[in-house]
N, C-alpha and C. Protein backbone atom coordinates (compact mmCIF):
# COMPACT_ATOMS: atom_id res chain seq x y z
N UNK A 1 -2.70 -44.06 -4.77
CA UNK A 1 -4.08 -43.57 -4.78
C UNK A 1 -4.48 -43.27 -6.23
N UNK A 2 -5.66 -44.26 -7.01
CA UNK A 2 -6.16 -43.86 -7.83
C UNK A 2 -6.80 -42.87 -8.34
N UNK A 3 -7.41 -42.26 -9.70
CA UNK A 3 -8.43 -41.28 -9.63
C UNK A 3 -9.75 -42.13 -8.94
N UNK A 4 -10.02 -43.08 -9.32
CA UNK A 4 -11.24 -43.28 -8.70
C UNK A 4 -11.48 -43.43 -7.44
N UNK A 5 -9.95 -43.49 -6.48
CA UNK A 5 -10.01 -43.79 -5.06
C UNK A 5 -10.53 -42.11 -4.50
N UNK A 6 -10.13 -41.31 -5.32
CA UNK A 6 -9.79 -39.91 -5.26
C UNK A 6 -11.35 -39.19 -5.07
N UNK A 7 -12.23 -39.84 -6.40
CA UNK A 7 -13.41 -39.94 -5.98
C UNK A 7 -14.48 -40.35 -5.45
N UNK A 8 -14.14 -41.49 -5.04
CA UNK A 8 -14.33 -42.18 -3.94
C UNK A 8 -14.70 -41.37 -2.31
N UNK A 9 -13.48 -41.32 -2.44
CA UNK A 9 -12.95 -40.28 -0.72
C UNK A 9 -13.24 -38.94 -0.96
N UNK A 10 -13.63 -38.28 -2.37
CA UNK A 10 -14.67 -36.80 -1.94
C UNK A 10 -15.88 -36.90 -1.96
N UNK A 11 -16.86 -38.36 -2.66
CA UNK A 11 -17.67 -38.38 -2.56
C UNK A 11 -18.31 -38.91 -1.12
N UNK A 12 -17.42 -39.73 -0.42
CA UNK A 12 -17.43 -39.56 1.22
C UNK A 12 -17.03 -38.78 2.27
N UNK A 13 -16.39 -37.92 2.02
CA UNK A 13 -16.33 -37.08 2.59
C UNK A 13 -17.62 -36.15 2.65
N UNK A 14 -17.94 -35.73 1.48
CA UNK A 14 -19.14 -34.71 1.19
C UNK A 14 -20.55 -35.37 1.74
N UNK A 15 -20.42 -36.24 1.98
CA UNK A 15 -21.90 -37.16 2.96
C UNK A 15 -21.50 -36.94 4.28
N UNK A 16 -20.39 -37.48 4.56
CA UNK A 16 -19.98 -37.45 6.44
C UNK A 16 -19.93 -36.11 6.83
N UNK A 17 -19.50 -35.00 6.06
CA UNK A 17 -18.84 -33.51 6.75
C UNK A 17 -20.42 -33.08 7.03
N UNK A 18 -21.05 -33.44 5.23
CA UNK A 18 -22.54 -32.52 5.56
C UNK A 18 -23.39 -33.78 6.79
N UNK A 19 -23.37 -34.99 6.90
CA UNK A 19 -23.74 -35.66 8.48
C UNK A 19 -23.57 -34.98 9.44
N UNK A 20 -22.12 -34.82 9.20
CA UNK A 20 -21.73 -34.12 10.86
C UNK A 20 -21.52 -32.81 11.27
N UNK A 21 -21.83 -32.04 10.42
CA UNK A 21 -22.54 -30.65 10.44
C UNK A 21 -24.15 -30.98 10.78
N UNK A 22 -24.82 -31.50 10.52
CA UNK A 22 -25.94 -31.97 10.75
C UNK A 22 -26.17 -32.08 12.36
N UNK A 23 -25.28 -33.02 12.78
CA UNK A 23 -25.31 -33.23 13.99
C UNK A 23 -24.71 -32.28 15.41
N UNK A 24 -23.47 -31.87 14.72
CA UNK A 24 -22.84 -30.99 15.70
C UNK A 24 -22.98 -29.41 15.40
N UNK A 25 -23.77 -28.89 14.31
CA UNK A 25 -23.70 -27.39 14.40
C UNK A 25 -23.92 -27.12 15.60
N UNK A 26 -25.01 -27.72 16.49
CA UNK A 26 -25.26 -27.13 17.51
C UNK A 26 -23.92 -26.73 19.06
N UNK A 27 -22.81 -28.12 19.00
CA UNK A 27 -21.99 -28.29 19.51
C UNK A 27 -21.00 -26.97 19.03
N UNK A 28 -20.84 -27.24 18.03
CA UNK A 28 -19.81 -25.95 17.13
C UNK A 28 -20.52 -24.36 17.90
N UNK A 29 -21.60 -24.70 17.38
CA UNK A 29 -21.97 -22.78 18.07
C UNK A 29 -21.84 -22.42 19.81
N UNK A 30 -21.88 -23.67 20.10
CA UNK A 30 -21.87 -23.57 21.96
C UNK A 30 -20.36 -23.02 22.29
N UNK A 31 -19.56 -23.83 21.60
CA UNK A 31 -17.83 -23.90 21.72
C UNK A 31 -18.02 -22.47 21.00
N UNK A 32 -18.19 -21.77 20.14
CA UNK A 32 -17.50 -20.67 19.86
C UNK A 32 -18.90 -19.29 20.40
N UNK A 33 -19.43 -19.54 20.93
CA UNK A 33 -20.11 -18.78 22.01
C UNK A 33 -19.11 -18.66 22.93
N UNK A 34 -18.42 -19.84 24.02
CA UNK A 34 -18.03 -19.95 25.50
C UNK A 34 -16.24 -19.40 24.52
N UNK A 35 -15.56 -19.56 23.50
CA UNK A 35 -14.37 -19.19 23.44
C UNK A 35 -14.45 -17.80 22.87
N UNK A 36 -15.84 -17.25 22.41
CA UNK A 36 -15.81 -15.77 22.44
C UNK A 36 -16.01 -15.16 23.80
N UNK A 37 -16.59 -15.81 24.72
CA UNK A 37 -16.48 -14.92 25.78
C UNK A 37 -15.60 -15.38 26.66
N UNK A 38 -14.66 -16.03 26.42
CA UNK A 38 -13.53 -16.63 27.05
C UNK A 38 -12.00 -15.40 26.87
N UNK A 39 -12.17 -15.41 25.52
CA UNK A 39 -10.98 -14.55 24.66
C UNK A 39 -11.50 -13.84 24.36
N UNK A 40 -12.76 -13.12 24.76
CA UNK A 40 -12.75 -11.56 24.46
C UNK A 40 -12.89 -11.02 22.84
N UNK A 41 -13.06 -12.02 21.84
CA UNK A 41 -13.06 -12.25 20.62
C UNK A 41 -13.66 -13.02 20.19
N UNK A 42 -13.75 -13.14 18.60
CA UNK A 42 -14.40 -13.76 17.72
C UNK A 42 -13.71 -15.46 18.29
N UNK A 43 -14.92 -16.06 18.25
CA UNK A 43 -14.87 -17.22 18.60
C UNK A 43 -14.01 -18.40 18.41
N UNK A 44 -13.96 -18.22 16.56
CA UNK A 44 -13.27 -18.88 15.74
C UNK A 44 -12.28 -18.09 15.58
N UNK A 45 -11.58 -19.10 14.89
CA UNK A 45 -10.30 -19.00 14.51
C UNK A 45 -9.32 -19.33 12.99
N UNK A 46 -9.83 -18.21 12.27
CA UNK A 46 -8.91 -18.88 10.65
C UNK A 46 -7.65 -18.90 10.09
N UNK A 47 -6.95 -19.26 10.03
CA UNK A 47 -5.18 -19.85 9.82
C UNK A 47 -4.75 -20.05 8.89
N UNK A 48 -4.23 -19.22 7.78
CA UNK A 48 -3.84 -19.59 6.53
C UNK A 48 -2.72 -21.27 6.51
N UNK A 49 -3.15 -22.15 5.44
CA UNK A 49 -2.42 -23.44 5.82
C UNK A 49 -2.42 -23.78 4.65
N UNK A 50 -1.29 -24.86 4.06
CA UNK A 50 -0.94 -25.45 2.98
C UNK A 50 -1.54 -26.30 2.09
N UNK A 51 -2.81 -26.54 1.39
CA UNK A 51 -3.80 -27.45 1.06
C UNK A 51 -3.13 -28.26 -0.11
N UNK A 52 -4.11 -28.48 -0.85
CA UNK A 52 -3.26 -29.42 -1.86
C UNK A 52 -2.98 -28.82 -3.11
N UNK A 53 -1.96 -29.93 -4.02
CA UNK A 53 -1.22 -28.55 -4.85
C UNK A 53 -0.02 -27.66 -4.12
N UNK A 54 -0.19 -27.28 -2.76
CA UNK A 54 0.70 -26.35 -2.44
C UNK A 54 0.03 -24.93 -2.30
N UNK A 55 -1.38 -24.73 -2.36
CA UNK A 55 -2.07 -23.65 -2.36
C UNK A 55 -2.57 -23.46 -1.17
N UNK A 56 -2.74 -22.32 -0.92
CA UNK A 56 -3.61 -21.51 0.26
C UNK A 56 -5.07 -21.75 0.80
N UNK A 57 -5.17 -22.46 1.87
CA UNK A 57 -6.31 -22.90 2.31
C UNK A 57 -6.29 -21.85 3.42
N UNK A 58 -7.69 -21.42 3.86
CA UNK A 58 -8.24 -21.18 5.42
C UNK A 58 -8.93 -22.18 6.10
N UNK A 59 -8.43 -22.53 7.05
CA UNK A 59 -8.61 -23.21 8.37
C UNK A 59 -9.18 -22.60 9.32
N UNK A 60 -10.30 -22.96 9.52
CA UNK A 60 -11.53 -23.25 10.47
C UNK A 60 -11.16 -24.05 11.52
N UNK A 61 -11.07 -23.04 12.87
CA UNK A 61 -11.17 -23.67 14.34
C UNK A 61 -11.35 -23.24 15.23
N UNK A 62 -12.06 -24.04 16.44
CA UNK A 62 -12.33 -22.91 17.24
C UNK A 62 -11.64 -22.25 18.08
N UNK A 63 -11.24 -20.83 18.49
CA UNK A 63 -10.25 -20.10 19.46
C UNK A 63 -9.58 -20.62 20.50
N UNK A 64 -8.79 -21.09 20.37
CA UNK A 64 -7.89 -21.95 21.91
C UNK A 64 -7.12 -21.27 22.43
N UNK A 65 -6.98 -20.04 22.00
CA UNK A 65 -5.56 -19.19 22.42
C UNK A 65 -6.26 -17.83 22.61
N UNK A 66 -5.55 -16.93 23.41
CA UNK A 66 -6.31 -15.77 23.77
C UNK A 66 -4.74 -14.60 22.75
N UNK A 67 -6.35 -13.50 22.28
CA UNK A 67 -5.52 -12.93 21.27
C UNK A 67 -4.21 -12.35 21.81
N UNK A 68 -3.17 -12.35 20.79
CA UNK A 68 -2.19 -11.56 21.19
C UNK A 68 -0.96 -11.38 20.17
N UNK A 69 -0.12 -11.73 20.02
CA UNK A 69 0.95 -11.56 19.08
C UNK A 69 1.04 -12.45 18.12
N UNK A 70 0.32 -11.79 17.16
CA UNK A 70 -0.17 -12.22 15.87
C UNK A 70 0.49 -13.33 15.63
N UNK A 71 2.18 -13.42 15.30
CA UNK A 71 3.41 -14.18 15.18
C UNK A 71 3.42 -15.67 15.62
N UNK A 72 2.45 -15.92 15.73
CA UNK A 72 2.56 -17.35 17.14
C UNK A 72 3.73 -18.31 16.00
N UNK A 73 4.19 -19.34 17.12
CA UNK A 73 5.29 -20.19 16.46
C UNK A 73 4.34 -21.23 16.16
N UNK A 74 4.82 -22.16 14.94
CA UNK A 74 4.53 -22.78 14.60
C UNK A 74 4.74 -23.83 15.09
N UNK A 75 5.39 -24.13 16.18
CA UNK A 75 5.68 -25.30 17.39
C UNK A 75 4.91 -25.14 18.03
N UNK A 76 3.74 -25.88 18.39
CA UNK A 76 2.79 -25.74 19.19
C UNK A 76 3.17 -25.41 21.02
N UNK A 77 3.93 -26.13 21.35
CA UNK A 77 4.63 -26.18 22.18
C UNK A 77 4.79 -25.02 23.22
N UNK A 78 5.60 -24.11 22.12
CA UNK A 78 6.23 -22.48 22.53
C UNK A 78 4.98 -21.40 22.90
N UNK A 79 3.71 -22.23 22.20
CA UNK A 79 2.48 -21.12 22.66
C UNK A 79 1.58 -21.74 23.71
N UNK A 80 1.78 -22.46 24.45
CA UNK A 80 1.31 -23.32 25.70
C UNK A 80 0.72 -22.37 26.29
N UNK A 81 1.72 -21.38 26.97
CA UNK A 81 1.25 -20.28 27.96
C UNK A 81 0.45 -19.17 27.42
N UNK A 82 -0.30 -19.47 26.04
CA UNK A 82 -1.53 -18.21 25.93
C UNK A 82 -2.80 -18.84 25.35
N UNK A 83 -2.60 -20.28 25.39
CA UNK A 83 -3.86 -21.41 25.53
C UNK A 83 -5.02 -20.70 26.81
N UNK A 84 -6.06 -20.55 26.01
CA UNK A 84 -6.89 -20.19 27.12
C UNK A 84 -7.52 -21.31 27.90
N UNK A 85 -8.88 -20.93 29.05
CA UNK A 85 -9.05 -22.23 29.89
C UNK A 85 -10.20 -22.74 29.23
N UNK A 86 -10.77 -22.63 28.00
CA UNK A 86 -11.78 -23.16 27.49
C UNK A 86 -11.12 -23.67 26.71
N UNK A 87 -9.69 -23.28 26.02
CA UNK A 87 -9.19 -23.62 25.29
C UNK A 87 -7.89 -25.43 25.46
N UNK A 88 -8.03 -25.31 26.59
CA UNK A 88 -7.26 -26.66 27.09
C UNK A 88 -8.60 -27.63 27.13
N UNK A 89 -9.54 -27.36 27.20
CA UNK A 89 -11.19 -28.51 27.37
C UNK A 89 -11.00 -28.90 25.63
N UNK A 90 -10.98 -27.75 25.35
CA UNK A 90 -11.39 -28.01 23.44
C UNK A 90 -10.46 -28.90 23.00
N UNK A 91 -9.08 -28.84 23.44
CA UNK A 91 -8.38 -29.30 22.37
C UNK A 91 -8.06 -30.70 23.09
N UNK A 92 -8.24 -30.76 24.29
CA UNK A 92 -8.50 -32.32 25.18
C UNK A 92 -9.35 -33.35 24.39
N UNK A 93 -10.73 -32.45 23.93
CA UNK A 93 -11.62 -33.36 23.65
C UNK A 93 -11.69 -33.45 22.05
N UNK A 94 -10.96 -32.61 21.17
CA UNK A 94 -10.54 -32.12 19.83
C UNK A 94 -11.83 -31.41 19.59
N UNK A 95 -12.43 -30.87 20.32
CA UNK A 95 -13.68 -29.95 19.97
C UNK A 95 -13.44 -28.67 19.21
N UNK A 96 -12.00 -28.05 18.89
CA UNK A 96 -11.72 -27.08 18.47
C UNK A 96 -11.34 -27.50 16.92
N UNK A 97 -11.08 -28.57 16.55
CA UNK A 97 -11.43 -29.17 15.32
C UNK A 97 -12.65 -29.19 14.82
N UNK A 98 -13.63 -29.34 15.28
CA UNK A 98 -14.80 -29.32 14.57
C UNK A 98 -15.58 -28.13 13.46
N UNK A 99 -14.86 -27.27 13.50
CA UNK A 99 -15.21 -26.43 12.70
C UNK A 99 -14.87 -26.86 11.13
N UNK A 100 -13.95 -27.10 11.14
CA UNK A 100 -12.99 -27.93 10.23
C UNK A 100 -14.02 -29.08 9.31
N UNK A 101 -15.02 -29.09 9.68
CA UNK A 101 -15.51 -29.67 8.76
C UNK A 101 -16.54 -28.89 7.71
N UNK A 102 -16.56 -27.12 8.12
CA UNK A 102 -17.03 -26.55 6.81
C UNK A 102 -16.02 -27.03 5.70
N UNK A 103 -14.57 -26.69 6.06
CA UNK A 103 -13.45 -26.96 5.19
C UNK A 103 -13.78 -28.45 4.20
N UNK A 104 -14.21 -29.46 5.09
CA UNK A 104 -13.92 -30.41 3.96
C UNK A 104 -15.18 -30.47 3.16
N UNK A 105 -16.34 -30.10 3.94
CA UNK A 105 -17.65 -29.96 2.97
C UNK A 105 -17.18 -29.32 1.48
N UNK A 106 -16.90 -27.74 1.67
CA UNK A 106 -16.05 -26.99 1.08
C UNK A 106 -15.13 -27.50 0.25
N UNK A 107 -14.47 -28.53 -0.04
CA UNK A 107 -13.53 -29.33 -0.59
C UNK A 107 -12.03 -28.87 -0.68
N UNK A 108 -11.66 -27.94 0.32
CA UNK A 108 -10.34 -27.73 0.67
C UNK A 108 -9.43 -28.57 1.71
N UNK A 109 -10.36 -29.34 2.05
CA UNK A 109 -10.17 -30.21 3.33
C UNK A 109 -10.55 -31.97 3.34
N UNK A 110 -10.05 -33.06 3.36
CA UNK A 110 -10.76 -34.23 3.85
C UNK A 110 -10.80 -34.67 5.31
N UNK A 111 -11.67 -35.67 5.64
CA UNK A 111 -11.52 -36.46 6.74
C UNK A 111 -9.88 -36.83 7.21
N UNK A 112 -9.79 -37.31 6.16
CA UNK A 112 -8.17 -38.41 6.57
C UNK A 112 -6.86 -37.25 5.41
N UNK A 113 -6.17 -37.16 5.83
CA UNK A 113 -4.95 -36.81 5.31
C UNK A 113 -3.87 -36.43 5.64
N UNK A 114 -2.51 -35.94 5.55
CA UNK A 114 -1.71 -35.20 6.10
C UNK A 114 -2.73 -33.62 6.47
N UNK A 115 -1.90 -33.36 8.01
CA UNK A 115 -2.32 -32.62 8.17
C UNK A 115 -1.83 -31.21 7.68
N UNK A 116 -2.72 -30.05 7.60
CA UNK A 116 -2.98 -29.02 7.01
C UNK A 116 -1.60 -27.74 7.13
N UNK A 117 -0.36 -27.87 7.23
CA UNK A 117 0.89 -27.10 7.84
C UNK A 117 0.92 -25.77 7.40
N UNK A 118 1.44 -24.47 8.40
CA UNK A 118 1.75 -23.62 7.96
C UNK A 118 2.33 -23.66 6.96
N UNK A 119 2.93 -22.33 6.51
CA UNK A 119 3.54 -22.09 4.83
C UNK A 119 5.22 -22.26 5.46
N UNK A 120 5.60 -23.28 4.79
CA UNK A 120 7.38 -23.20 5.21
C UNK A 120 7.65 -24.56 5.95
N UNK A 121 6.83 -25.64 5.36
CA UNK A 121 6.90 -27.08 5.49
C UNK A 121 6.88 -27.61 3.92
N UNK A 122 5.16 -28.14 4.11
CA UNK A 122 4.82 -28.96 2.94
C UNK A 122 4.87 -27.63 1.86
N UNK A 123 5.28 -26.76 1.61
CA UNK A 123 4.92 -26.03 0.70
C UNK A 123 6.58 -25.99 0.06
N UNK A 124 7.62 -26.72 0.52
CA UNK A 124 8.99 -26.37 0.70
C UNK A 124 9.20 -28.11 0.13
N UNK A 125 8.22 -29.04 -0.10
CA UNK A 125 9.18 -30.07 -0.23
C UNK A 125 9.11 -30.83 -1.48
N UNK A 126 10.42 -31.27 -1.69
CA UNK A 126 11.26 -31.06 -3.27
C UNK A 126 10.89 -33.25 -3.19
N UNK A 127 11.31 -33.29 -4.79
CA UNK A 127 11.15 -34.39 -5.37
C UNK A 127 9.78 -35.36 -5.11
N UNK A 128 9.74 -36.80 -4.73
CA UNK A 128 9.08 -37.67 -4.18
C UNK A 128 8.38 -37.32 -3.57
N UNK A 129 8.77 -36.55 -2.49
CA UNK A 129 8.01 -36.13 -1.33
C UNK A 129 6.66 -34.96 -1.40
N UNK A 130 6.32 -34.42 -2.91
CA UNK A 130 5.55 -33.74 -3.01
C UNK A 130 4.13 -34.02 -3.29
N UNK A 131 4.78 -35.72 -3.36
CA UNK A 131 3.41 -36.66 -3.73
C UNK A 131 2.02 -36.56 -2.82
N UNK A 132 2.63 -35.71 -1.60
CA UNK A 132 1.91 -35.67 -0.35
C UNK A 132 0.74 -34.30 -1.11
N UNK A 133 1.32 -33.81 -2.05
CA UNK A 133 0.34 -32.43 -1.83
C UNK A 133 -0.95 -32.72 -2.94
N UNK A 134 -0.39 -34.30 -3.48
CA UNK A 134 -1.60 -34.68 -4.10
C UNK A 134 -2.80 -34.43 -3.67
N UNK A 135 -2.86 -34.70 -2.04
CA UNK A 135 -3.89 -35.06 -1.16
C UNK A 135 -4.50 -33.71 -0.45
N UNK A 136 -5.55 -33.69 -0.80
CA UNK A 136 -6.06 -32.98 0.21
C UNK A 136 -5.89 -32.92 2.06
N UNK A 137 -5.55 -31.59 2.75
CA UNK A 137 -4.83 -31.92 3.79
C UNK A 137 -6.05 -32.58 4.14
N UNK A 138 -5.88 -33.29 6.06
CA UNK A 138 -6.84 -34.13 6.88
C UNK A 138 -7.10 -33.74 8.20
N UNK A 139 -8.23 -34.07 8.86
CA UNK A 139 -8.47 -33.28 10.06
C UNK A 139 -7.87 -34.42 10.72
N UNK A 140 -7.94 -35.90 10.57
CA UNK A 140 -6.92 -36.57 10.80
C UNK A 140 -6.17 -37.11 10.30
N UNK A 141 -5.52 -38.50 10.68
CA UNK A 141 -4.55 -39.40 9.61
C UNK A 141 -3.49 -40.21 10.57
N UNK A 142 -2.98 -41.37 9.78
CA UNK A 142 -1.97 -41.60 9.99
C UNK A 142 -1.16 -41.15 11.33
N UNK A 143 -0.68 -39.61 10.64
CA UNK A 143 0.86 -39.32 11.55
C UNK A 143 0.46 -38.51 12.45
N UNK A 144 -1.18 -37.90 12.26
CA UNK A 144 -1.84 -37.02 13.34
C UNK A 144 -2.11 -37.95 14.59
N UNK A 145 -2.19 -39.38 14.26
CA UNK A 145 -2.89 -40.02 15.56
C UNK A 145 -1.38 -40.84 16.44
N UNK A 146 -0.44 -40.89 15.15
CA UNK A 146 1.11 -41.26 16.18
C UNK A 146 1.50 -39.94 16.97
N UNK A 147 1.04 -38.63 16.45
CA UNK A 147 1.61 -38.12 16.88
C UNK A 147 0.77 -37.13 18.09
N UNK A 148 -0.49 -37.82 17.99
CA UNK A 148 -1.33 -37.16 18.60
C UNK A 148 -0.77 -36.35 20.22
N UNK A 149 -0.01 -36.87 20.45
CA UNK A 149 0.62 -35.49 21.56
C UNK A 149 2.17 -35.48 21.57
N UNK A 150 1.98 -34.37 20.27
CA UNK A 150 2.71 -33.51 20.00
C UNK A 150 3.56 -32.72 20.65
N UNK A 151 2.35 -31.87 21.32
CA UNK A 151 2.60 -31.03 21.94
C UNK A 151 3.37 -31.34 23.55
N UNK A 152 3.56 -32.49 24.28
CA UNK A 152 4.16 -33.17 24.85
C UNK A 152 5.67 -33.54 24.84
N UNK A 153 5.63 -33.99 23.45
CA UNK A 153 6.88 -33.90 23.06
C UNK A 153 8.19 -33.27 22.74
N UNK A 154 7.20 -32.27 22.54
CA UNK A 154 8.01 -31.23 21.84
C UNK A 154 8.53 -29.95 23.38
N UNK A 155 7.81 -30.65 24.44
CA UNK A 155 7.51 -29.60 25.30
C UNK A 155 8.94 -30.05 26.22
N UNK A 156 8.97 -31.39 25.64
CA UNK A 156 9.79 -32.04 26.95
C UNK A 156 11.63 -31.90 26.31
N UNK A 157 11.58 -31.43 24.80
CA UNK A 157 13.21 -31.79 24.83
C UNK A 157 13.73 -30.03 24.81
N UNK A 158 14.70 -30.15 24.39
CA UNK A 158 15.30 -28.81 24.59
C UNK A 158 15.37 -27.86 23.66
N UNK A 159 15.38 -28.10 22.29
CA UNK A 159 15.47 -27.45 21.16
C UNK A 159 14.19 -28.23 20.15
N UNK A 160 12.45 -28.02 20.46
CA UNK A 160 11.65 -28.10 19.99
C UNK A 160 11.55 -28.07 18.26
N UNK A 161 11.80 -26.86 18.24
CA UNK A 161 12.20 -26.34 16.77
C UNK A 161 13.02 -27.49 15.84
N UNK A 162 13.95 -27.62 16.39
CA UNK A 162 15.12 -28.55 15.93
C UNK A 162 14.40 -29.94 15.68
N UNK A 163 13.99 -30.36 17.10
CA UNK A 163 13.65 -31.73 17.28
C UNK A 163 12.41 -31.87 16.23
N UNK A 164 11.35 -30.96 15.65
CA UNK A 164 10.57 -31.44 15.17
C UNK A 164 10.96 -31.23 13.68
N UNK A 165 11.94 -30.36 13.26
CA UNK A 165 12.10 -30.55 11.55
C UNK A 165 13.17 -31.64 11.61
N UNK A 166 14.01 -32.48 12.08
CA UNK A 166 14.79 -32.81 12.54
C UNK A 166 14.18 -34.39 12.46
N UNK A 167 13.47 -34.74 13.55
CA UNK A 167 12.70 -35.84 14.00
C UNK A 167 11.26 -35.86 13.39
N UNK A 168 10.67 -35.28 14.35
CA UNK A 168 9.09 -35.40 13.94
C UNK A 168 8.74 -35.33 12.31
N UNK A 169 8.70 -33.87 11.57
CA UNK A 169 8.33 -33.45 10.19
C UNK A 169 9.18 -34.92 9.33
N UNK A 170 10.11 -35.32 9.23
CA UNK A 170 10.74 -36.33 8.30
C UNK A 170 9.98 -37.22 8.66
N UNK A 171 9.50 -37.42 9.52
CA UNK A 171 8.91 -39.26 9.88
C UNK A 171 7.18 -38.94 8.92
N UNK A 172 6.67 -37.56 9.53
CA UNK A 172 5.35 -37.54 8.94
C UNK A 172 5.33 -37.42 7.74
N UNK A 173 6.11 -37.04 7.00
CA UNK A 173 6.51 -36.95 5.58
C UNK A 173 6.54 -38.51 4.94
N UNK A 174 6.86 -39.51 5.80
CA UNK A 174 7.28 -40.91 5.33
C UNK A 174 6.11 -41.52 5.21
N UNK A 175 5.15 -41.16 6.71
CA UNK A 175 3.96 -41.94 6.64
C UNK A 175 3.05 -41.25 5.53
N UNK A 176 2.82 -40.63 5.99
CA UNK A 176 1.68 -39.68 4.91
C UNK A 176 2.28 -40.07 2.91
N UNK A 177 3.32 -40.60 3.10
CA UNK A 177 3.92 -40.99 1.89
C UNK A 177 3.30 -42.21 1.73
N UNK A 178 3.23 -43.33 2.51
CA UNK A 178 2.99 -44.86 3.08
C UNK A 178 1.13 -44.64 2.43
N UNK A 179 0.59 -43.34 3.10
CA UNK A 179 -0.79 -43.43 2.98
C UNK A 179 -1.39 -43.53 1.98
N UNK A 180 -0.60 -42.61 1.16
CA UNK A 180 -1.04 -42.46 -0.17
C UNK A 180 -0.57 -43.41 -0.95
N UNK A 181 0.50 -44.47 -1.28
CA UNK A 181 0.82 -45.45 -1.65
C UNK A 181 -0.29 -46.55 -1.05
N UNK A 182 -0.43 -46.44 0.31
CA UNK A 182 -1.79 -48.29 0.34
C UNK A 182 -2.81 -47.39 0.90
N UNK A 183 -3.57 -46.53 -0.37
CA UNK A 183 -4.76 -45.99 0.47
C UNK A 183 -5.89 -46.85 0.45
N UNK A 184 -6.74 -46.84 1.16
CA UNK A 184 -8.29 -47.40 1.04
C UNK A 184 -9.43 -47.06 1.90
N UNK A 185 -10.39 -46.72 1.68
CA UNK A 185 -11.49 -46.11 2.43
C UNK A 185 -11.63 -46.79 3.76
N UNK A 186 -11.54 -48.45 3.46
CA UNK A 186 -11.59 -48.85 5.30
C UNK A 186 -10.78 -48.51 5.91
N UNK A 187 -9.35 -48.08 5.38
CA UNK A 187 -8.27 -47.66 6.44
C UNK A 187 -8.85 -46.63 7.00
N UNK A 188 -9.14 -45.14 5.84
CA UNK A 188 -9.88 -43.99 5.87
C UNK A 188 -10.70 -43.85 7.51
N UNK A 189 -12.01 -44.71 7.11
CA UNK A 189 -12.94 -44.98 8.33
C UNK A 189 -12.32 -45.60 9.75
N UNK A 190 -11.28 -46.30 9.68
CA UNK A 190 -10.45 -46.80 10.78
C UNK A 190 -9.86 -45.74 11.21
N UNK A 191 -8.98 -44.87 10.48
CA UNK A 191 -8.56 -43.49 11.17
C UNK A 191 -9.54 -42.82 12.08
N UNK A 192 -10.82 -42.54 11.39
CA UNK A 192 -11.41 -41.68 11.86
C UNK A 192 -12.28 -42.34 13.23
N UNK A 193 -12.65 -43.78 13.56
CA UNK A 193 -12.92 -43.95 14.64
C UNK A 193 -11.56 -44.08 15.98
N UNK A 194 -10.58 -43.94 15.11
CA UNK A 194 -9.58 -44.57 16.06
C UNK A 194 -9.09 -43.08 16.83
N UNK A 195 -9.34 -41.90 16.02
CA UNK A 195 -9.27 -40.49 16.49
C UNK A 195 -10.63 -40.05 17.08
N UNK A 196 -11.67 -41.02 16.85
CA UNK A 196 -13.08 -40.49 17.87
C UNK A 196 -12.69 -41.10 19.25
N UNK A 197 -12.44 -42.44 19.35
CA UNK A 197 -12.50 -43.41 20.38
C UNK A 197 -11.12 -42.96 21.03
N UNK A 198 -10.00 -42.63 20.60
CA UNK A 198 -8.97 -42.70 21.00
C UNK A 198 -8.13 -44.19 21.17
């Protein structure tokens, strides 16, 4: 990935996020209306996460989980059972993502990239592999749409934890490596319909 690819992909980003804020504020305020009165709380939801560089981003999303022990695991998996019932619609239809695009307006965030990890992943990884933090994280990408159920996976083996630093995290580390080595905006735009359309 060049500098100019670099500006390239913020100067598209900053047209599509402010588009689609355009279009969906209205969607965004409905969803965090029905998950504030779902969870008894603030609608949204902000998540300290690993941006690029290795620095501290807040993450914008909407509430899928009903409040409770601050601690949640970082295996999606293990917090299944405090997913609320507005909160299984949202994340079916990825409607709880959409907030996520103040973030990339904002320029802490793009369309396409590795995605955005707690602190004690991408913030932990040594040599080659840091090439990833070049990038601004992504609401999608690559290893978000192989891996798009995740949470499936991880649900079905026995040692989750294990299986995903183990299995999963090394593989997304490879692609998201792959991305940034043959990047290009049509791939970019191919991600992002291939995560609208499914």
């Amino acid at each position: 990935m060049s500098k100019t690819d670099i500006l390239f992909k913020r100067a598209f980003d900053i047209v599509a996020s402010f588009a689609g804020l355009v279009v969906f504020s209205p969607v965004i305020l409905l969803c965090w209306v029905i998950a504030a009165i779902d969870t008894r709380s603030n609608g949204f939801f902000i998540q300290k996460r690993i941006g690029r560089h290795g620095r501290i981003i807040h993450v914008c999303k909407i509430k899928t989980m009903y409040p409770g022990d601050s601690t949640r695991s970082p295996i999606a998996s293990k917090n299944i059972a405090a997913i609320s019932r507005s909160g299984r619609i949202f994340r079916k239809y990825k409607l709880d993502e959409l907030p996520q695009l103040f973030n990339v307006l904002a320029g802490s965030m793009s369309f396409v990239g590795p995605r955005p990890d707690v602190p004690g992943y991408a913030d932990r990884l040594q040599g080659d592999d840091r090439i990833i933090l070049l990038m601004r994280p992504g609401i999608t990408g690559p290893a978000s749409i192989k891996y798009k159920d995740e949470e499936s996976i991880l649900a079905a083996v026995d040692d989750p934890q294990s299986y995903n630093d183990r299995i999963i995290w090394p593989d997304k580390v490879k692609i998201n490596k792959e991305y940034f080595s043959n990047y290009s905006l049509l791939r970019d735009v191919s991600y992002i319909f291939h995560t609208i359309l499914g």
